[in-house]
Protein backbone atom coordinates (compact mmCIF):
# COMPACT_ATOMS: atom_id res chain seq x y z
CA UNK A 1 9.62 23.51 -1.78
CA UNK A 2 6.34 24.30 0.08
CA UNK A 3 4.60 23.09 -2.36
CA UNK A 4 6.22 20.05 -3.01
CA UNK A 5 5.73 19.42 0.98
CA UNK A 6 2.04 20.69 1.31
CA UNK A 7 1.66 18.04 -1.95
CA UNK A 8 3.26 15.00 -0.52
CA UNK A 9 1.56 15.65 3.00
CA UNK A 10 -1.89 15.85 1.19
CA UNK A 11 -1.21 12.37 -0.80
CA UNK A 12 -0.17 11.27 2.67
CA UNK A 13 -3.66 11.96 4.02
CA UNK A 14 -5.58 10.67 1.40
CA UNK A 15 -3.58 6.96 1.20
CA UNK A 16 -3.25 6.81 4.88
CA UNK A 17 -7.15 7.47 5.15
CA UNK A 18 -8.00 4.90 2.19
CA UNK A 19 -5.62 2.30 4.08
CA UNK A 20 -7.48 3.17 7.14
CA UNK A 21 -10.80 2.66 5.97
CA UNK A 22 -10.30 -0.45 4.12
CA UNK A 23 -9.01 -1.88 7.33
CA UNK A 24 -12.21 -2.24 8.89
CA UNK A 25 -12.54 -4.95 6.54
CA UNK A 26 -11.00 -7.10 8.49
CA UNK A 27 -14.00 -7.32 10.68
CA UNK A 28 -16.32 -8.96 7.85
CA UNK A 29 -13.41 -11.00 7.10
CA UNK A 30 -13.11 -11.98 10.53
CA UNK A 31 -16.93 -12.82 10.78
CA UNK A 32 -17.42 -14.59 7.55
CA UNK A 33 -14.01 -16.90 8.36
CA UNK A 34 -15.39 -17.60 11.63
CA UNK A 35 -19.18 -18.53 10.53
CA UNK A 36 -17.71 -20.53 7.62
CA UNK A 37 -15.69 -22.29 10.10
CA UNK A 38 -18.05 -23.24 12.66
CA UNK A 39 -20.72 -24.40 9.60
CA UNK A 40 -18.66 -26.34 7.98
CA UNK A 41 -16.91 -28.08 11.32
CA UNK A 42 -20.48 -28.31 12.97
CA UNK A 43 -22.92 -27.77 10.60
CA UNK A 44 -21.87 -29.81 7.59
CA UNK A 45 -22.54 -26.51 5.74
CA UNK A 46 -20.10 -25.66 2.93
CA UNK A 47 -20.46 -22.71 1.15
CA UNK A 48 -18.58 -21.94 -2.19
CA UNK A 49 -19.74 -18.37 -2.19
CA UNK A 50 -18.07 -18.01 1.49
CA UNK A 51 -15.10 -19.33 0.60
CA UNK A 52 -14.72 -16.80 -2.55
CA UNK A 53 -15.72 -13.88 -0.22
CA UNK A 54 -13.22 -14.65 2.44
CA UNK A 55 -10.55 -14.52 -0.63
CA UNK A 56 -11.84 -11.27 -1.96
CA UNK A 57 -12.37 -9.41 1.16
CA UNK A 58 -8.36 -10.60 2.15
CA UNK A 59 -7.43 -9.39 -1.41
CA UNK A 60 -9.38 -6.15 -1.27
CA UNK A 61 -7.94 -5.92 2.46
CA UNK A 62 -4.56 -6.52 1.06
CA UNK A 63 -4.83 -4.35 -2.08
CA UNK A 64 -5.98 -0.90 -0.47
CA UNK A 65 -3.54 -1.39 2.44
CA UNK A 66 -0.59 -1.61 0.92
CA UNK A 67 0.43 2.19 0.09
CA UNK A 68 -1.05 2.57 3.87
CA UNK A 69 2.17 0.44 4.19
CA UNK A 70 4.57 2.54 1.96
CA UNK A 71 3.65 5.39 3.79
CA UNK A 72 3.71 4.52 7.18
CA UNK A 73 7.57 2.79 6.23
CA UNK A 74 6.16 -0.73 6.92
CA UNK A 75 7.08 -2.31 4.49
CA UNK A 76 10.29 -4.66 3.63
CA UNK A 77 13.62 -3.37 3.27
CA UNK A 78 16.89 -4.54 3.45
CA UNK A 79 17.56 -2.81 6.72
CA UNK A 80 21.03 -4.16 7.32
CA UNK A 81 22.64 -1.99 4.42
CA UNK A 82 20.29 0.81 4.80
CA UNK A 83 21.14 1.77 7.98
CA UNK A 84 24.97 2.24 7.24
CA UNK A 85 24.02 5.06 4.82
CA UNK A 86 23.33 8.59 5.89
CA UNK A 87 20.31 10.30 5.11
CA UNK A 88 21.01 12.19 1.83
CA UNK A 89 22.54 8.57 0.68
CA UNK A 90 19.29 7.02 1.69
CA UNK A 91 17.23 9.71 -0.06
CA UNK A 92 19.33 9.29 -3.07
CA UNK A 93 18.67 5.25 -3.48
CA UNK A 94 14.84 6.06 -2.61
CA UNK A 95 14.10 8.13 -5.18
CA UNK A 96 16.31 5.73 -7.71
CA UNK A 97 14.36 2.75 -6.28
CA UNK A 98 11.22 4.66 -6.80
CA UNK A 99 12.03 6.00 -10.14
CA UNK A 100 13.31 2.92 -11.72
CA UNK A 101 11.70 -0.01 -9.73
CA UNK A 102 8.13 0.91 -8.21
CA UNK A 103 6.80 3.44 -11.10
CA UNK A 104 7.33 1.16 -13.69
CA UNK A 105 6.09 -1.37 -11.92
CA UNK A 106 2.84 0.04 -11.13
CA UNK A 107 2.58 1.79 -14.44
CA UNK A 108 3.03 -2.04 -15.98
CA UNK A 109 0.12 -3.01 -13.24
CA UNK A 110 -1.91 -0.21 -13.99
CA UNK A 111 -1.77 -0.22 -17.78
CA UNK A 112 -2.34 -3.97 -18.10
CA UNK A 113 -4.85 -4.12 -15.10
CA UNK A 114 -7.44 -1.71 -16.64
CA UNK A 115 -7.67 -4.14 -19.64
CA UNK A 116 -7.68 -7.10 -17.38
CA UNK A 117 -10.84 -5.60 -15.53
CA UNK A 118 -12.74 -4.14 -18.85
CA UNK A 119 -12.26 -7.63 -20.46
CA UNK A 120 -13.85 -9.20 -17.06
CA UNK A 121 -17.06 -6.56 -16.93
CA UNK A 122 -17.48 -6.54 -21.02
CA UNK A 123 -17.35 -10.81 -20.99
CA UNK A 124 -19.54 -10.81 -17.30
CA UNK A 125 -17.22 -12.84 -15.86
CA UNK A 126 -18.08 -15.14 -13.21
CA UNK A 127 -16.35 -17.73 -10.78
CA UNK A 128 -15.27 -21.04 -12.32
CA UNK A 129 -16.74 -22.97 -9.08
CA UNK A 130 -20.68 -23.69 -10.28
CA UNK A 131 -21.77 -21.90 -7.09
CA UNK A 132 -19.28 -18.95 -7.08
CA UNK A 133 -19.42 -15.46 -6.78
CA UNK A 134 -20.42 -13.72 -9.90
CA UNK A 135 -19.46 -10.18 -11.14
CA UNK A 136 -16.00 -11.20 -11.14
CA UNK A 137 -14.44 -7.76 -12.56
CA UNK A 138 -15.56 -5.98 -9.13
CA UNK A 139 -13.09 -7.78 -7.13
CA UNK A 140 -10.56 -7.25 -10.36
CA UNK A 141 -10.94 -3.53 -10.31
CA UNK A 142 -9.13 -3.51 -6.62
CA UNK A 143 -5.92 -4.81 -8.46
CA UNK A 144 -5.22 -1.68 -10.26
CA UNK A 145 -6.95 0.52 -7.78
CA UNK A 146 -4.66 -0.95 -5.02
CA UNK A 147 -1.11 -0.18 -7.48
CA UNK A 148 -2.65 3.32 -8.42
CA UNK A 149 -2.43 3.86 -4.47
CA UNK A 150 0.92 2.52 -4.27
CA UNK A 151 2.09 5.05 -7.05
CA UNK A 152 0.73 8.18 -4.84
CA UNK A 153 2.58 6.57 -1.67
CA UNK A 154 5.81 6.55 -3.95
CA UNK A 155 5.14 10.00 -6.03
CA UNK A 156 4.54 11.73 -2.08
CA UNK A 157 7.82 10.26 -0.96
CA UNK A 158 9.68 11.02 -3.94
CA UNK A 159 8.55 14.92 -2.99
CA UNK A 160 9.32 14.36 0.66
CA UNK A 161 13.21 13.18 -0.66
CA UNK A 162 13.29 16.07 -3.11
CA UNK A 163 12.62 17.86 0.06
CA UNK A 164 15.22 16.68 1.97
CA UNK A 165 17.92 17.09 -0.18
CA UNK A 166 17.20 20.42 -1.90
CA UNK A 167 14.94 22.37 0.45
CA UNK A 168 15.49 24.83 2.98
CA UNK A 169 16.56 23.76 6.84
CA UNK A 170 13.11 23.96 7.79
CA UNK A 171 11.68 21.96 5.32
CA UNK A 172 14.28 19.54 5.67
CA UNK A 173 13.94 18.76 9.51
CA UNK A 174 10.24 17.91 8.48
CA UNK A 175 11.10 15.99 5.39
CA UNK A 176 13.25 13.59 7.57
CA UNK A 177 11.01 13.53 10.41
CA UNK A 178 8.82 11.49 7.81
CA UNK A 179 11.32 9.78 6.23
CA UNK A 180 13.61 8.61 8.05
CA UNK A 181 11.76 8.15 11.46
CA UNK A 182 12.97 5.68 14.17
CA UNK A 183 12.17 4.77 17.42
CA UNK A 184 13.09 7.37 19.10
CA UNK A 185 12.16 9.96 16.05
CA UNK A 186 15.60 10.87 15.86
CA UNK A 187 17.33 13.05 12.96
CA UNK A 188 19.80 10.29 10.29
CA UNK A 189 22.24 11.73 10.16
CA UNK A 190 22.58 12.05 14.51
CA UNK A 191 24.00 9.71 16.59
CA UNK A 192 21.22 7.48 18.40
CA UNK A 193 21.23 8.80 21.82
CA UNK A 194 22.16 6.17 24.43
CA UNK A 195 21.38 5.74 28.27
């Protein structure tokens, strides 16, 4: 069970510092919205090629952020049931959800997407505008890149879960520390604590 922690905390690290890194791309994003604005509003200036690299930069943004998401438990959930459930219960539709509903997913994402960029790169794809962005498979590549990140986030919290409901005491306190975090990083299955 040490393992299976030490494992999920090192797939942790690696998608929280990919999501972390590709976040600074919101700073070119931010600059090359904001010059495209002003030229086009002041300027008369319209540029195709900005246009395409606002979309791929928000895509790329997007696309390597979104196991930062997973991991970090931002993403949507239908907290109204959830909540109701204790921990092991939670644990239990996590892993099923993650089984049966994200790896297959990203598998079908994955499997498809690497054709989907080799036929883009082999064909040297290029916009359909006349003055687009060319290399077209680059910004392609970030599709399957972006679900193969996704699929660590999941395979680290399907170890955390494991964790949780087969490890030791220890183990298990720092399982659901990660898991099952709230505000006030209390334990599931404890009452909140109220003032």
């Amino acid at each position: 069970m040490d393992t299976l922690i030490k494992a999920s905390d090192a797939l942790n690290r690696f998608v929280i510092a990919v999501g972390k890194l590709a976040a600074w791309l919101a700073i070119p994003l931010m600059l090359v919205i904001i010059f495209d604005v002003v030229s086009r509003r002041f300027f008369v200036l319209g540029s195709t090629k900005l246009q395409e690299l606002e979309w791929h930069l928000h895509a790329i943004l997007f696309l390597l952020c979104f196991a930062f998401a997973y991991v970090k438990d931002s993403h949507v959930r239908i907290e109204l049931l959830r909540e109701r459930f204790s921990g092991r219960t939670r644990a239990w539709i996590e892993i099923f959800g993650m089984v049966f509903f994200l790896a297959p997913y990203c598998y079908i994402i994955l499997y498809f997407g690497y054709d989907f960029v080799l036929r883009s790169y082999l064909s040297h794809e290029v916009s359909s505008a006349l003055t687009g962005l060319t290399h077209r498979w680059i910004i392609k590549a970030f599709v399957p890149l972006g679900f193969a990140l996704l699929a660590l986030a999941g395979l680290s919290s399907i170890l955390r879960n494991l964790v949780y409901l087969f490890g030791p005491e220890r183990l298990r306190e720092r399982a659901s520390l990660h898991l099952f975090a709230t505000s006030e990083m209390e334990m599931p299955d404890k009452p909140p604590v109220t003032s």
